[in-house]
N, C-alpha and C. Protein backbone atom coordinates (compact mmCIF):
# COMPACT_ATOMS: atom_id res chain seq x y z
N UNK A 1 54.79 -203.30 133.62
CA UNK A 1 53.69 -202.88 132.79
C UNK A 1 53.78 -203.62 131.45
N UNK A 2 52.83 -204.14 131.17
CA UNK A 2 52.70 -205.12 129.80
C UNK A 2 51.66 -203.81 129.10
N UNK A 3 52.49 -203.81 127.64
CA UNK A 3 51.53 -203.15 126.75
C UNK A 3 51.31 -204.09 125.39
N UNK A 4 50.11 -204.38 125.13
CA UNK A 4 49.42 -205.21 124.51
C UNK A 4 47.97 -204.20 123.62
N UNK A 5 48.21 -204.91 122.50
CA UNK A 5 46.84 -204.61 121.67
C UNK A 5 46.65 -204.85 120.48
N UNK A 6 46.13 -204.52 119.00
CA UNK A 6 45.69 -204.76 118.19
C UNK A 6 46.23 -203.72 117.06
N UNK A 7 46.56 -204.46 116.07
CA UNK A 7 46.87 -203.47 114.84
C UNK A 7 46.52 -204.18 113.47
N UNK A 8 45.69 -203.53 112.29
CA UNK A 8 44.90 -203.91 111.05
C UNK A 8 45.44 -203.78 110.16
N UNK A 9 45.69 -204.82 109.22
CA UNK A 9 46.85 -204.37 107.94
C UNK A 9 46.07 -204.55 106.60
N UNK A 10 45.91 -203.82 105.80
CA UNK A 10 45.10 -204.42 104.70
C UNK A 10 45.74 -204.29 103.50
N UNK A 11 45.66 -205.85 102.63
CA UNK A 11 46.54 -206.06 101.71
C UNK A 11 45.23 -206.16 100.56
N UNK A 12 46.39 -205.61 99.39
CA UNK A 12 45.55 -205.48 97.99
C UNK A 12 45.48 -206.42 96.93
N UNK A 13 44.72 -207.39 97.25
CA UNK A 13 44.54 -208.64 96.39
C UNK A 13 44.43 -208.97 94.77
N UNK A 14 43.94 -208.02 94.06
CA UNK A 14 43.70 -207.94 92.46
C UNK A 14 42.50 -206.80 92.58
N UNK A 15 42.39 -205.96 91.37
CA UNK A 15 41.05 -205.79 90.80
C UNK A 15 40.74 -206.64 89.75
N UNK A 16 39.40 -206.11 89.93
CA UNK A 16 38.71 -207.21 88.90
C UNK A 16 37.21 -206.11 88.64
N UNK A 17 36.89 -206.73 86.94
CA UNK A 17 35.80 -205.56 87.22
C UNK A 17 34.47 -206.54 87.51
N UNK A 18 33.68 -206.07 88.04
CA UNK A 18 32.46 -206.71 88.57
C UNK A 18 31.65 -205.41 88.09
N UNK A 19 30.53 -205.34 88.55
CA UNK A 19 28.75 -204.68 88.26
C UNK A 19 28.69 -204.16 89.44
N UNK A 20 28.30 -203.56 90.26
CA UNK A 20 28.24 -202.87 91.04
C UNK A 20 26.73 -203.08 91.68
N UNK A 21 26.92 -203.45 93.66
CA UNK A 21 25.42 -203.65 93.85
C UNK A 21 24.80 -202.23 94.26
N UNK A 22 25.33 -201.62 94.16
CA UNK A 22 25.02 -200.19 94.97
C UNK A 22 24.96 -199.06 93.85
N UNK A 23 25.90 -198.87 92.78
CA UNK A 23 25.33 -197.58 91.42
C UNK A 23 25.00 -198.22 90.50
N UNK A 24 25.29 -199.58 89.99
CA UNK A 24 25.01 -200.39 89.14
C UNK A 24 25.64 -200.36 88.03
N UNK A 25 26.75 -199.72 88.33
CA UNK A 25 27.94 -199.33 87.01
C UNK A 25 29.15 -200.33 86.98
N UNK A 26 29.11 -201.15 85.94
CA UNK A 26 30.39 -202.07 85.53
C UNK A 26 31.71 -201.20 85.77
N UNK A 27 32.20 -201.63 86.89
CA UNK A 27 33.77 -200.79 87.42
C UNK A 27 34.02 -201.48 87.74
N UNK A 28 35.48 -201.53 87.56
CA UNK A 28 36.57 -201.92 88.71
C UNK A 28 36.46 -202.09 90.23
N UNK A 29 37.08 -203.23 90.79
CA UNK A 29 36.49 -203.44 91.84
C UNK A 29 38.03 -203.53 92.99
N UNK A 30 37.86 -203.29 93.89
CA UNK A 30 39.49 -203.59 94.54
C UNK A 30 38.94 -205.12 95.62
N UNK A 31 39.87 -205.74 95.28
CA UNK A 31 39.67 -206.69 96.44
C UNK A 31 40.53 -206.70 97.61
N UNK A 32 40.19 -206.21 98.85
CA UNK A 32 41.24 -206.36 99.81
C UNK A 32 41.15 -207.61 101.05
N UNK A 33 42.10 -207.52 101.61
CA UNK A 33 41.87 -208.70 102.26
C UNK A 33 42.44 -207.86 103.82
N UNK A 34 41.62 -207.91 105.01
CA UNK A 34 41.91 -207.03 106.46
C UNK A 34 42.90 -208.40 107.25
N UNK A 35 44.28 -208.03 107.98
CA UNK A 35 44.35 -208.96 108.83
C UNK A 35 44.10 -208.01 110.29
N UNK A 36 43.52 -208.76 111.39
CA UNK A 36 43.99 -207.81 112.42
C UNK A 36 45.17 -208.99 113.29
N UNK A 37 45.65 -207.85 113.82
CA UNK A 37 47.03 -209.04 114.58
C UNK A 37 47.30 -208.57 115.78
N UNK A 38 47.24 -209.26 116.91
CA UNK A 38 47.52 -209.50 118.59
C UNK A 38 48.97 -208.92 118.80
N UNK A 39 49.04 -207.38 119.34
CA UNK A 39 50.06 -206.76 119.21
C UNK A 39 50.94 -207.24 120.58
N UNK A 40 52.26 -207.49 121.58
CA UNK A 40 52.67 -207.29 122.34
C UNK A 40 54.01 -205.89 122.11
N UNK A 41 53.88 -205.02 123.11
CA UNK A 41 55.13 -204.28 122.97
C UNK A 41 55.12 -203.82 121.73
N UNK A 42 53.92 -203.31 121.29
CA UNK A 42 54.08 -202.67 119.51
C UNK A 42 55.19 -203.64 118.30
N UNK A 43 54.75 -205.03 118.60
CA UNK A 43 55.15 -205.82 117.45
C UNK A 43 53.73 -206.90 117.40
N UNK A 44 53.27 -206.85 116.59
CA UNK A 44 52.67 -208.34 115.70
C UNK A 44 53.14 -209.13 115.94
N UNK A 45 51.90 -210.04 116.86
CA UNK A 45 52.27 -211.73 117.14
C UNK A 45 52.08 -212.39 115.93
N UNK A 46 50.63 -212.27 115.91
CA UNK A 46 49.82 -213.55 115.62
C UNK A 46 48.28 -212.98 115.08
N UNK A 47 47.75 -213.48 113.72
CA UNK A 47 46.56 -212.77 113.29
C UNK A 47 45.51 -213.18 114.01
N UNK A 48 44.51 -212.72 114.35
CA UNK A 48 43.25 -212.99 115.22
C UNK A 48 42.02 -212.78 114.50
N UNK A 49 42.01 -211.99 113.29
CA UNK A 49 40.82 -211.93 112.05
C UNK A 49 41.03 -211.59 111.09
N UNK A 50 40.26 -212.23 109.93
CA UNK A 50 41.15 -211.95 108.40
C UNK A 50 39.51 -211.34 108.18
N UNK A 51 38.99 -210.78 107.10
CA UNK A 51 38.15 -210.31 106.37
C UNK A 51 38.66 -209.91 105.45
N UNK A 52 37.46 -210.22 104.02
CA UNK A 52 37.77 -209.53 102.95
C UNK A 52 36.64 -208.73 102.39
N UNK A 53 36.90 -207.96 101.57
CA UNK A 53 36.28 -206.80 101.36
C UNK A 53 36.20 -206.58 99.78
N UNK A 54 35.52 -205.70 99.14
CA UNK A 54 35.47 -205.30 97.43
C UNK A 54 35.10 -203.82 97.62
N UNK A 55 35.98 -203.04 97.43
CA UNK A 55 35.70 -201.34 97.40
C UNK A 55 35.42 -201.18 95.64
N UNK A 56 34.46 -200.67 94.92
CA UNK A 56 33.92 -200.17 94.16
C UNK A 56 34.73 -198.82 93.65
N UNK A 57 35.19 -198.44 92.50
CA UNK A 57 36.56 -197.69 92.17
C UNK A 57 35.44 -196.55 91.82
N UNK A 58 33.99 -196.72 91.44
CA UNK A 58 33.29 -195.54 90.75
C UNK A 58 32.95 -194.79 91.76
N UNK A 59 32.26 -195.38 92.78
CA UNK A 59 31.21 -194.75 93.83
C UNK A 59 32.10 -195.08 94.98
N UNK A 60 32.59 -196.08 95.57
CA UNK A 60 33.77 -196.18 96.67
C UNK A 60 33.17 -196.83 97.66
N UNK A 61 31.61 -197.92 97.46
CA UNK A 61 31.24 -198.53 98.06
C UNK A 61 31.95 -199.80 98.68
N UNK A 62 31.75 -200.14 100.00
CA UNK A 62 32.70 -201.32 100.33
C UNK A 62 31.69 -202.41 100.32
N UNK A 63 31.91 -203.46 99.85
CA UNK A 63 31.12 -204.66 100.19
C UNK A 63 32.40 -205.92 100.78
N UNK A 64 31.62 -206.34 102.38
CA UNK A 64 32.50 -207.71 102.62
C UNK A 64 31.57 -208.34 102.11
N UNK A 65 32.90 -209.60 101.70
CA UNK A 65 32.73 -211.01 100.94
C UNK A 65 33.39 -212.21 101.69
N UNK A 66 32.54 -213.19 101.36
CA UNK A 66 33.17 -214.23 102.39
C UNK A 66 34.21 -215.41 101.75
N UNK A 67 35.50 -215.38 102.60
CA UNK A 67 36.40 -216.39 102.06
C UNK A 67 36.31 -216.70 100.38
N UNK A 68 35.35 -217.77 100.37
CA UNK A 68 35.18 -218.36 99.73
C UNK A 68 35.43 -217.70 98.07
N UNK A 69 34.36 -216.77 98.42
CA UNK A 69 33.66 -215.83 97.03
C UNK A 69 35.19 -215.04 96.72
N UNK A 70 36.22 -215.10 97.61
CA UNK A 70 36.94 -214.07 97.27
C UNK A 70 38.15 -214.72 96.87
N UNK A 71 38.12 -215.96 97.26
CA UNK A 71 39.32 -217.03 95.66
C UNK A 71 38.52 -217.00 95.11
N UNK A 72 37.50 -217.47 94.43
CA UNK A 72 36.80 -217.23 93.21
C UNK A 72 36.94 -215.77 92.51
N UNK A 73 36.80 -214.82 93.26
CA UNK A 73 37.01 -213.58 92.50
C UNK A 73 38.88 -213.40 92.32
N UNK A 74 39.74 -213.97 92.62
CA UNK A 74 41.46 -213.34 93.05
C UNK A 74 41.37 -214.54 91.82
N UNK A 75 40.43 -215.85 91.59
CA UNK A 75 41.56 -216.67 90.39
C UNK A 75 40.51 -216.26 89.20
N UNK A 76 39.51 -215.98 89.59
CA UNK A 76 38.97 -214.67 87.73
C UNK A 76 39.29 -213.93 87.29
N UNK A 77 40.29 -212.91 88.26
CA UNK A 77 41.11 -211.85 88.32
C UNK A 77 42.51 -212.02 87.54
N UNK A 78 42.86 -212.97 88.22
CA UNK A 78 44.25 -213.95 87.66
C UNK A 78 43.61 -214.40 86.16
N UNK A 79 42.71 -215.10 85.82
CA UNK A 79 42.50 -215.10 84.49
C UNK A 79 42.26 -214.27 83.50
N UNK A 80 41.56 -213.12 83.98
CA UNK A 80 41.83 -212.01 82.95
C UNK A 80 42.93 -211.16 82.99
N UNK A 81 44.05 -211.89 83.09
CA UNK A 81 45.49 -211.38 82.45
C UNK A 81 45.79 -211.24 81.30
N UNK A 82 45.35 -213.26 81.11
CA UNK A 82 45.61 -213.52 79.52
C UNK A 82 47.15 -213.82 79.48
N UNK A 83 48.41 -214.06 80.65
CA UNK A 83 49.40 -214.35 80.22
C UNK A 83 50.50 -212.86 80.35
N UNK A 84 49.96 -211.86 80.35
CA UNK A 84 50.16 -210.50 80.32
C UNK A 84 51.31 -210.13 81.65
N UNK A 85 50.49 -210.99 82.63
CA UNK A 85 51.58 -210.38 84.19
C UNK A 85 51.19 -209.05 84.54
N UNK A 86 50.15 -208.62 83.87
CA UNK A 86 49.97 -207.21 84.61
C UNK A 86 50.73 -206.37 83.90
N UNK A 87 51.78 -206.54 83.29
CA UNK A 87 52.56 -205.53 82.80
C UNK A 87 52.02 -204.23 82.12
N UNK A 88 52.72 -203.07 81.86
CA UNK A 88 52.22 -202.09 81.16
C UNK A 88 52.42 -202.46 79.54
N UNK A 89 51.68 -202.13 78.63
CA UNK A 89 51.72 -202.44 77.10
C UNK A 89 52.35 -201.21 76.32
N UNK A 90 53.18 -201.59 75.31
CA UNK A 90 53.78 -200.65 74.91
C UNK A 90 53.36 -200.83 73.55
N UNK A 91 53.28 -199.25 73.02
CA UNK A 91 52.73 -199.19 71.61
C UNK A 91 53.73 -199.55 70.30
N UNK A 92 53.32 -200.79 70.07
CA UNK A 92 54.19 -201.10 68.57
C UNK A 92 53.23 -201.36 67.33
N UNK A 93 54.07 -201.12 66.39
CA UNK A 93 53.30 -201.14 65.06
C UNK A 93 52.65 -202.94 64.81
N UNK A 94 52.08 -203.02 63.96
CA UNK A 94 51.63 -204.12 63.46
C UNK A 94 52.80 -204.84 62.58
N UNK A 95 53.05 -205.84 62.28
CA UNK A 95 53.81 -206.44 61.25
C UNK A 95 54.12 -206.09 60.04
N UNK A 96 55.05 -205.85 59.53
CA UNK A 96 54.77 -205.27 57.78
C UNK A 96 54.22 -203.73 57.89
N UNK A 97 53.93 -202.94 59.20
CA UNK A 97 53.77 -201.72 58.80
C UNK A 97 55.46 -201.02 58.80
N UNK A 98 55.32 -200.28 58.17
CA UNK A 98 56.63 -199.08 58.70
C UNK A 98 56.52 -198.15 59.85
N UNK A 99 57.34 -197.95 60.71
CA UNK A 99 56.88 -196.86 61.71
C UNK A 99 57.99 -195.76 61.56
N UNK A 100 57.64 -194.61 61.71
CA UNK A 100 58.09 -193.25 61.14
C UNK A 100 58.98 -192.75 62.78
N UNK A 101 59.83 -192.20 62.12
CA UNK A 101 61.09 -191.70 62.98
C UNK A 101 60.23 -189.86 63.29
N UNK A 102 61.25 -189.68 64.18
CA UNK A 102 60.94 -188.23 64.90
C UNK A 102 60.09 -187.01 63.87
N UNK A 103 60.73 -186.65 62.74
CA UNK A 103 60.18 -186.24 61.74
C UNK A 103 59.06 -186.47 61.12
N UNK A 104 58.30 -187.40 60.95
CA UNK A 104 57.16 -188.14 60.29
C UNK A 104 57.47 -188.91 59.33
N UNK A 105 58.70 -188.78 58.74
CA UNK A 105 58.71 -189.66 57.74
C UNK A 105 59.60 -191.25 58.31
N UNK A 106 59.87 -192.38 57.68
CA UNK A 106 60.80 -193.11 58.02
C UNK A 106 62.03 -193.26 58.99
N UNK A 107 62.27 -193.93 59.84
CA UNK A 107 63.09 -194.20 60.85
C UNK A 107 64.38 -194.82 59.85
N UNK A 108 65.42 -194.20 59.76
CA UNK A 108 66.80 -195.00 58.89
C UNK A 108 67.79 -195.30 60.18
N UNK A 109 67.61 -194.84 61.28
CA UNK A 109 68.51 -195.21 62.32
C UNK A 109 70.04 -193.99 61.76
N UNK A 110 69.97 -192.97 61.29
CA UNK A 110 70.36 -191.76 60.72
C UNK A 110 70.60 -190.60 61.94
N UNK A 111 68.88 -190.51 62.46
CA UNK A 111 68.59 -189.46 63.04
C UNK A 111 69.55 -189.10 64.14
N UNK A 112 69.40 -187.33 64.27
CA UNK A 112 70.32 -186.77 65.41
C UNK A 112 69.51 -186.70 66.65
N UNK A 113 68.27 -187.36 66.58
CA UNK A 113 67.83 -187.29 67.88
C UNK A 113 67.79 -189.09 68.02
N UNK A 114 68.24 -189.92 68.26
CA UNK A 114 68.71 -191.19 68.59
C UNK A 114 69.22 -191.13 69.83
């Protein structure tokens, strides 16, 4: 007995915000990308269809997009980094300000909560 079939993996490419064709609200957009893959014996050969897709973060509309449109959208995505990496931003003061320790007043590197 040969058992054979199909299994869909979908990977999460960047958001990016786009306009929306369906509420018309500037949101966030997810770009995913579908593989399906030629299963033998419940392991993944070999992919047999890629599609990509843009789910809408406001309303949760899906729109497919073709190849093409969707490096264009993953290296616009990549450009509004800015250098950043995605990272989370952490709140620091400006230059020349002072920033105040637990108490409100001045940080002396003193404090018992350090």
């Amino acid at each position: 007995m040969i058992i054979f079939g199909t299994k869909s993996y979908l990977y999460q490419l960047a958001i990016v915000t786009l306009v929306c064709g369906n509420c018309g609200n500037p949101a966030a957009h997810s770009l995913r990308k579908k593989v399906t893959k030629f299963s033998l014996f419940f392991v993944p050969l070999f992919p047999i269809a890629t599609s990509y897709q843009t789910q809408c973060t406001f309303c949760g509309t899906e729109h497919k997009v073709p190849k093409e449109q969707a490096d264009g959208l993953l290296a616009h995505g990549a450009g509004n980094q800015g250098g950043h990496g995605g990272h989370g931003h952490g709140i620091q003061g400006a230059p020349g300000q002072q920033q105040s320790g637990p108490g409100g007043g001045p940080s002396h590197g003193n404090s018992p909560y350090t």
